[in-house]
C-alpha atoms as a PDB file:
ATOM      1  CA  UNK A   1      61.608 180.181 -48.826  1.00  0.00           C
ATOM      2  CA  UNK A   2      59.682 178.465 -46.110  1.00  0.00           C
ATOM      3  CA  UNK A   3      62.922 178.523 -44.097  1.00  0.00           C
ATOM      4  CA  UNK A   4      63.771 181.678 -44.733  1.00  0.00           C
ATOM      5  CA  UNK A   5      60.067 182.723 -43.139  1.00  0.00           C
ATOM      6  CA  UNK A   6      60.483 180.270 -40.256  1.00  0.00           C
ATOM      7  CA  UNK A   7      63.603 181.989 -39.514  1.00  0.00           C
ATOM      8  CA  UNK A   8      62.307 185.492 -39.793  1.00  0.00           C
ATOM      9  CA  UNK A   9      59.014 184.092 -37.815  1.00  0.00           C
ATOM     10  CA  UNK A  10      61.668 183.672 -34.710  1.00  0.00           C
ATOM     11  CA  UNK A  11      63.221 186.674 -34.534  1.00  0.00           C
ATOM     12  CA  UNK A  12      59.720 187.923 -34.684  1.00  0.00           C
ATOM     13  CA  UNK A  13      59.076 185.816 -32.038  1.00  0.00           C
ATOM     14  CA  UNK A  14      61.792 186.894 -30.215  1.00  0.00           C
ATOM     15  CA  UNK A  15      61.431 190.394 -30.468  1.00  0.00           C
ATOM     16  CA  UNK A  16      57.673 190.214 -29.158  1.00  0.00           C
ATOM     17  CA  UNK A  17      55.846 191.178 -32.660  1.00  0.00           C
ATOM     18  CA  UNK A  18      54.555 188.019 -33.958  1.00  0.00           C
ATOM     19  CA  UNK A  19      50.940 188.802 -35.611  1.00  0.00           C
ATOM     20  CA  UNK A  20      48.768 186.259 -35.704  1.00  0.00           C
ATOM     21  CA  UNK A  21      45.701 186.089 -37.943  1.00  0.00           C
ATOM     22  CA  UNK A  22      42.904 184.221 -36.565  1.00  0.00           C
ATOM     23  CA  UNK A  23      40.226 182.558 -38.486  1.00  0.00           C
ATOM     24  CA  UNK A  24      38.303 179.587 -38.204  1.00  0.00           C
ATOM     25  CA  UNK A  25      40.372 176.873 -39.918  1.00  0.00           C
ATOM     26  CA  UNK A  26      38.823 173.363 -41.036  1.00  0.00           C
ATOM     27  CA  UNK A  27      41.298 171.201 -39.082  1.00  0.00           C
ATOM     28  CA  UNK A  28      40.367 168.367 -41.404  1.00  0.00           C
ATOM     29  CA  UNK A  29      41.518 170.010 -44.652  1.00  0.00           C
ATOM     30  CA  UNK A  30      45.291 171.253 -42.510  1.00  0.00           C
ATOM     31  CA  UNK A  31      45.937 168.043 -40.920  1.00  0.00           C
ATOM     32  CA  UNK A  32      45.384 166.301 -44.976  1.00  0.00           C
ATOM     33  CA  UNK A  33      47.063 168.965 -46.524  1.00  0.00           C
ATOM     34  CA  UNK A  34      50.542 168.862 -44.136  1.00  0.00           C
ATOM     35  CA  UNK A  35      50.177 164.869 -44.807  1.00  0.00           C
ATOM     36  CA  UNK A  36      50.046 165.789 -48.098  1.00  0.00           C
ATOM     37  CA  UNK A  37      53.325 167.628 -47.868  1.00  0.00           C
ATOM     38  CA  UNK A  38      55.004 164.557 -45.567  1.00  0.00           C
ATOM     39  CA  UNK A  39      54.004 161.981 -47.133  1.00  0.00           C
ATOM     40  CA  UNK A  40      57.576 161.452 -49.382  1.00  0.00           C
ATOM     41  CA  UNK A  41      59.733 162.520 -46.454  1.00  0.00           C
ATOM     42  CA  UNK A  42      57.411 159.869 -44.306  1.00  0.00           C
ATOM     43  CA  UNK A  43      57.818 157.098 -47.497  1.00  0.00           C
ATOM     44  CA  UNK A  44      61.398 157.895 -47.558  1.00  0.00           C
ATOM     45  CA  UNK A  45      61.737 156.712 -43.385  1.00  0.00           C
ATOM     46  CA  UNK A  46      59.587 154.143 -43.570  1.00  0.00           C
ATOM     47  CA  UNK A  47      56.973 156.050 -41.414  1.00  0.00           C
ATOM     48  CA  UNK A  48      53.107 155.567 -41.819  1.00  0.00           C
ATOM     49  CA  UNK A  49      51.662 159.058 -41.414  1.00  0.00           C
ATOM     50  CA  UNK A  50      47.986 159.623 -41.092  1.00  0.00           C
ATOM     51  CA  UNK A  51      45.550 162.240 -40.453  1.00  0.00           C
ATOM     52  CA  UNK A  52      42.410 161.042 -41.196  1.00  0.00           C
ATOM     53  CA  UNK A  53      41.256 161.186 -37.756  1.00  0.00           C
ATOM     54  CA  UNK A  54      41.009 165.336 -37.361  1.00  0.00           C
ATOM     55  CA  UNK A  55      37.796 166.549 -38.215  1.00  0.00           C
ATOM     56  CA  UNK A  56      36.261 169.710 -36.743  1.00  0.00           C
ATOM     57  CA  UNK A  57      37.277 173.572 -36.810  1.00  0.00           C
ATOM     58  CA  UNK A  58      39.633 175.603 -34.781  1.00  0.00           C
ATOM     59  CA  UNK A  59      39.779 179.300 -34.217  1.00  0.00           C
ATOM     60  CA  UNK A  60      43.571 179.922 -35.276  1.00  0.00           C
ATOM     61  CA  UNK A  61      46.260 181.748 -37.157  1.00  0.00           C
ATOM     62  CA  UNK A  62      46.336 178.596 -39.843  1.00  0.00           C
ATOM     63  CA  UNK A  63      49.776 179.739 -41.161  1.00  0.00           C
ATOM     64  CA  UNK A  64      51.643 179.129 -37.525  1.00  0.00           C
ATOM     65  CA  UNK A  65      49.366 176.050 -37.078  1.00  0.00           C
ATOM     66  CA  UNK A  66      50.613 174.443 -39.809  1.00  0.00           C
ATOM     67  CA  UNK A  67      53.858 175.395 -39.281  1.00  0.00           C
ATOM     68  CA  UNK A  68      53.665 173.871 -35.836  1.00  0.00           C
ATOM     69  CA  UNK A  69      52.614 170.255 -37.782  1.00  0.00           C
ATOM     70  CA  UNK A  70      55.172 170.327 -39.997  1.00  0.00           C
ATOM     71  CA  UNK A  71      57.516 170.794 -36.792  1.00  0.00           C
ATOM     72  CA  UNK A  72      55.734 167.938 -35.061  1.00  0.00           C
ATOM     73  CA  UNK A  73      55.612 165.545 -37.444  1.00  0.00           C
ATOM     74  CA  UNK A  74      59.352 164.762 -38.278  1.00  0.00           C
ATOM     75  CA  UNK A  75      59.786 164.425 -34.941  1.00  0.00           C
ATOM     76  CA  UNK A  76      57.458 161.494 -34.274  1.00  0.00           C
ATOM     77  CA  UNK A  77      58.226 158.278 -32.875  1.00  0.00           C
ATOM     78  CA  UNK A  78      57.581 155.207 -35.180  1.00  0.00           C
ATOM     79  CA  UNK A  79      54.235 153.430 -34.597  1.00  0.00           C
END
């Protein structure tokens, strides 16, 4: 399903008519929550993963942010 709306998301994109929903998102509780989600994928690869570090909040449309850190993160280098 998430596919499916990542797909759609880029046509969206594509066609100019992306909405975004900003709110004030606790960075904090993203960043832990995408770790969550990465953490077997990150096992699996032998990758240490770690957000502990983000704190703060961030006027955004949370649903694209975390998108974007889902992106990110299986593309990082080994530490």
């Amino acid at each position: 399903l998430a596919l499916v709306d990542d797909v759609l998301d880029i046509a969206a994109i594509e066609a100019g008519a992306l909405p975004l929903h900003r709110t004030d998102v606790d960075l904090g509780a993203l960043v832990g929550e995408v770790v969550d989600l990465l953490r077997p994928l990150a096992d699996e690869r032998d990758v240490r993963i770690d957000g502990s570090d983000a704190h703060g909040t961030v006027h955004a449309d949370a649903r694209r942010l975390r998108q974007v850190l889902i992106n990110l993160v299986p593309n990082g280098e080994r530490d």
